[in-house]
Protein backbone atom coordinates (compact mmCIF):
# COMPACT_ATOMS: atom_id res chain seq x y z
CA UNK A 1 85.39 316.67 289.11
CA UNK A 2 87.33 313.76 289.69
CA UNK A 3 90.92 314.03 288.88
CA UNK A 4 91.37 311.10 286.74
CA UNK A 5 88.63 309.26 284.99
CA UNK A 6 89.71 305.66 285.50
CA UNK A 7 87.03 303.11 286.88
CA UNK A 8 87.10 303.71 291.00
CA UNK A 9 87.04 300.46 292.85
CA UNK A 10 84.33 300.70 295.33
CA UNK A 11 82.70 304.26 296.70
CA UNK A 12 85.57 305.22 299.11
CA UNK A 13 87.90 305.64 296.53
CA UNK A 14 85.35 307.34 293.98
CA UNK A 15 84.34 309.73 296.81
CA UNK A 16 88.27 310.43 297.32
CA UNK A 17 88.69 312.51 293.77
CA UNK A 18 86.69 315.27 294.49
CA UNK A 19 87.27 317.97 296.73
CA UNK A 20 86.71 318.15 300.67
CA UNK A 21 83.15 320.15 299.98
CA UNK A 22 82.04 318.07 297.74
CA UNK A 23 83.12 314.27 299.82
CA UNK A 24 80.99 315.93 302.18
CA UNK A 25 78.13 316.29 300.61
CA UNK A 26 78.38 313.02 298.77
CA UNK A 27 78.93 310.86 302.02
CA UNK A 28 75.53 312.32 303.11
CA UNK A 29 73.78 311.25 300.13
CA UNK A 30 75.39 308.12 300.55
CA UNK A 31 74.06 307.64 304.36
CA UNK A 32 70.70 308.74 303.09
CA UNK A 33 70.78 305.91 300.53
CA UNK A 34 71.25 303.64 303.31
CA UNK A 35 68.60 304.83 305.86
CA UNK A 36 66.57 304.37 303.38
CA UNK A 37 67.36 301.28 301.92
CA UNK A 38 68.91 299.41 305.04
CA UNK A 39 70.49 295.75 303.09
CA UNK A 40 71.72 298.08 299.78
CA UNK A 41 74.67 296.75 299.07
CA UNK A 42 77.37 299.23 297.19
CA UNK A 43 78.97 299.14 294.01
CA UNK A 44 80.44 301.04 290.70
CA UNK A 45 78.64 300.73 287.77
CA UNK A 46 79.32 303.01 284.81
CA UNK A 47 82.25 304.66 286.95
CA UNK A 48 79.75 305.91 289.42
CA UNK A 49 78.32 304.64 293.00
CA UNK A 50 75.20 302.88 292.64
CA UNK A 51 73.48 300.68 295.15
CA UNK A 52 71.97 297.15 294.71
CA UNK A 53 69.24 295.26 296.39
CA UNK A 54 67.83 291.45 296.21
CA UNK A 55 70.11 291.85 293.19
CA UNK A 56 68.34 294.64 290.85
CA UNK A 57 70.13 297.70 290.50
CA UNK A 58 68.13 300.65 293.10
CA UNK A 59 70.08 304.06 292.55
CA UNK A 60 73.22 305.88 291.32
CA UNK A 61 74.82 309.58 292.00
CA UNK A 62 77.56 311.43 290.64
CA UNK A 63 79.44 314.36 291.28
CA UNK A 64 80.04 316.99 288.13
CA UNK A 65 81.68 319.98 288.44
CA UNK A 66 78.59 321.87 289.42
CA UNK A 67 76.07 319.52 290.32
CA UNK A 68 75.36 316.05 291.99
CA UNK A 69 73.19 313.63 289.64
CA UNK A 70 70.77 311.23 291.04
CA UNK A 71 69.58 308.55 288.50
CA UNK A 72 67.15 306.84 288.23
CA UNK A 73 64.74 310.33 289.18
CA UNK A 74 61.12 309.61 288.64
CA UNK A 75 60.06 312.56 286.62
CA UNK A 76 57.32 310.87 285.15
CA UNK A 77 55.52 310.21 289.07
CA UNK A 78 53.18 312.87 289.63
CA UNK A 79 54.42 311.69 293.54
CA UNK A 80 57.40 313.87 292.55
CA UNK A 81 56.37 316.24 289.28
CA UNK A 82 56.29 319.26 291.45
CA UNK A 83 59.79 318.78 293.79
CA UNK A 84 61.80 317.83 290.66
CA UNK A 85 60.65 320.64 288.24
CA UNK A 86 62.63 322.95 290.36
CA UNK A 87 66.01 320.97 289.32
CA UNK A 88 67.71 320.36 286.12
CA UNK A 89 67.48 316.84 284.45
CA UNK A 90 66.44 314.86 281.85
CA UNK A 91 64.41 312.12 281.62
CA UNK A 92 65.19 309.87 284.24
CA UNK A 93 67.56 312.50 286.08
CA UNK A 94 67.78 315.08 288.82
CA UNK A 95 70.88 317.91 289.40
CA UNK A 96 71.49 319.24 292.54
CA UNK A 97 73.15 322.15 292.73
CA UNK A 98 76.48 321.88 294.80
CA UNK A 99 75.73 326.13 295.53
CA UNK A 100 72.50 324.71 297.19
CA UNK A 101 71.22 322.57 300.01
CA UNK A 102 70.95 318.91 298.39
CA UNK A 103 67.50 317.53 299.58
CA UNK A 104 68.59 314.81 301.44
CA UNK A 105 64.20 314.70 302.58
CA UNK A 106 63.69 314.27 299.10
CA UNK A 107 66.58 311.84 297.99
CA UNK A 108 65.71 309.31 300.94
CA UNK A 109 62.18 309.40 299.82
CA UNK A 110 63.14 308.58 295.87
CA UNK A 111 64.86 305.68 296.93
CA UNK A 112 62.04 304.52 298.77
CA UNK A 113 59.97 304.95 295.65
CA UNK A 114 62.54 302.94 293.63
CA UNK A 115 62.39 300.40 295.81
CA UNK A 116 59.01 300.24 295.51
CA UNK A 117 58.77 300.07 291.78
CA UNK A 118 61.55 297.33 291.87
CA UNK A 119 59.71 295.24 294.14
CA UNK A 120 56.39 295.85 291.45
CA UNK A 121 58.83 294.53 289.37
CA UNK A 122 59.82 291.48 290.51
CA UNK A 123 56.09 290.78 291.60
CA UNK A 124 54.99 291.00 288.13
CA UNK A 125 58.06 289.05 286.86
CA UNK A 126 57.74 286.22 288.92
CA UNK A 127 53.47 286.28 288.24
CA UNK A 128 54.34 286.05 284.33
CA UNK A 129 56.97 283.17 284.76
CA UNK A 130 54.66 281.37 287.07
CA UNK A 131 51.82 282.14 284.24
CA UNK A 132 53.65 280.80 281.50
CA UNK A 133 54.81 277.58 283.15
CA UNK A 134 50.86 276.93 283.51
CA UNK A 135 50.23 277.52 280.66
CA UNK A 136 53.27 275.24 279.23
CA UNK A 137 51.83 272.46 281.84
CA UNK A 138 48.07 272.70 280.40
CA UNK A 139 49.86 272.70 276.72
CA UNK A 140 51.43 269.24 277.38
CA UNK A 141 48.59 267.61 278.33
């Protein structure tokens, strides 16, 4: 665990608390964020790295005492139903171990899934804004 709980500025200095072991293994998931999502940008956000891109939110991960948390997980994918029943989580979470490998295979691919579902996203955004300004238009008429 971190040794204080105040707000890190960026993900150096949140990566600094913990012990050597553990940086480790959270500068690979880090890396892995960003071969997978090359233009993430970093931030903190609830005390904890998370990564941004075209300005939504894409992924966070924290470090507990025994386990690293990766959130958002998608538990409810059938893509994934199989890989993340064999971690601990709730509904929107994965814990890896630290006394196992972390699935860096398997971390690069759920951001690649997140950043397809946030793209989705934004599609169907912008298709009901550009809807409802037609419909607005024919309205006025």
């Amino acid at each position: 665990m971190r040794s204080n709980q105040t707000t890190p500025p960026n993900i150096d200095q949140y990566i600094a608390g913990f012990p050597v072991e553990v940086q480790a293994l959270l500068q690979k998931i880090r890396m892995t964020i960003h071969q997978a999502a090359p233009g993430a940008e970093e931030t903190i956000s609830y005390q904890i790295p998370a990564f941004t891109l075209k300005g939504s939110y894409l992924i966070y991960f924290a470090a507990y005492k025994k386990h690293i948390g990766l959130y958002p997980a998608p538990r409810g994918s059938e893509e994934f139903k199989e890989e993340l029943s064999a971690y601990a989580g709730g509904k929107g979470t994965v814990q890896f171990p630290l006394d196992k490998p972390i699935p860096l295979g398997l971390i690069k691919r759920i951001v690649k899934f997140r950043i397809k579902k946030n793209r989705e996203r934004a599609e169907a955004g912008a298709k009901k804004k550009s809807s409802a300004k037609a419909k607005r238009r024919s309205n006025t008429k």
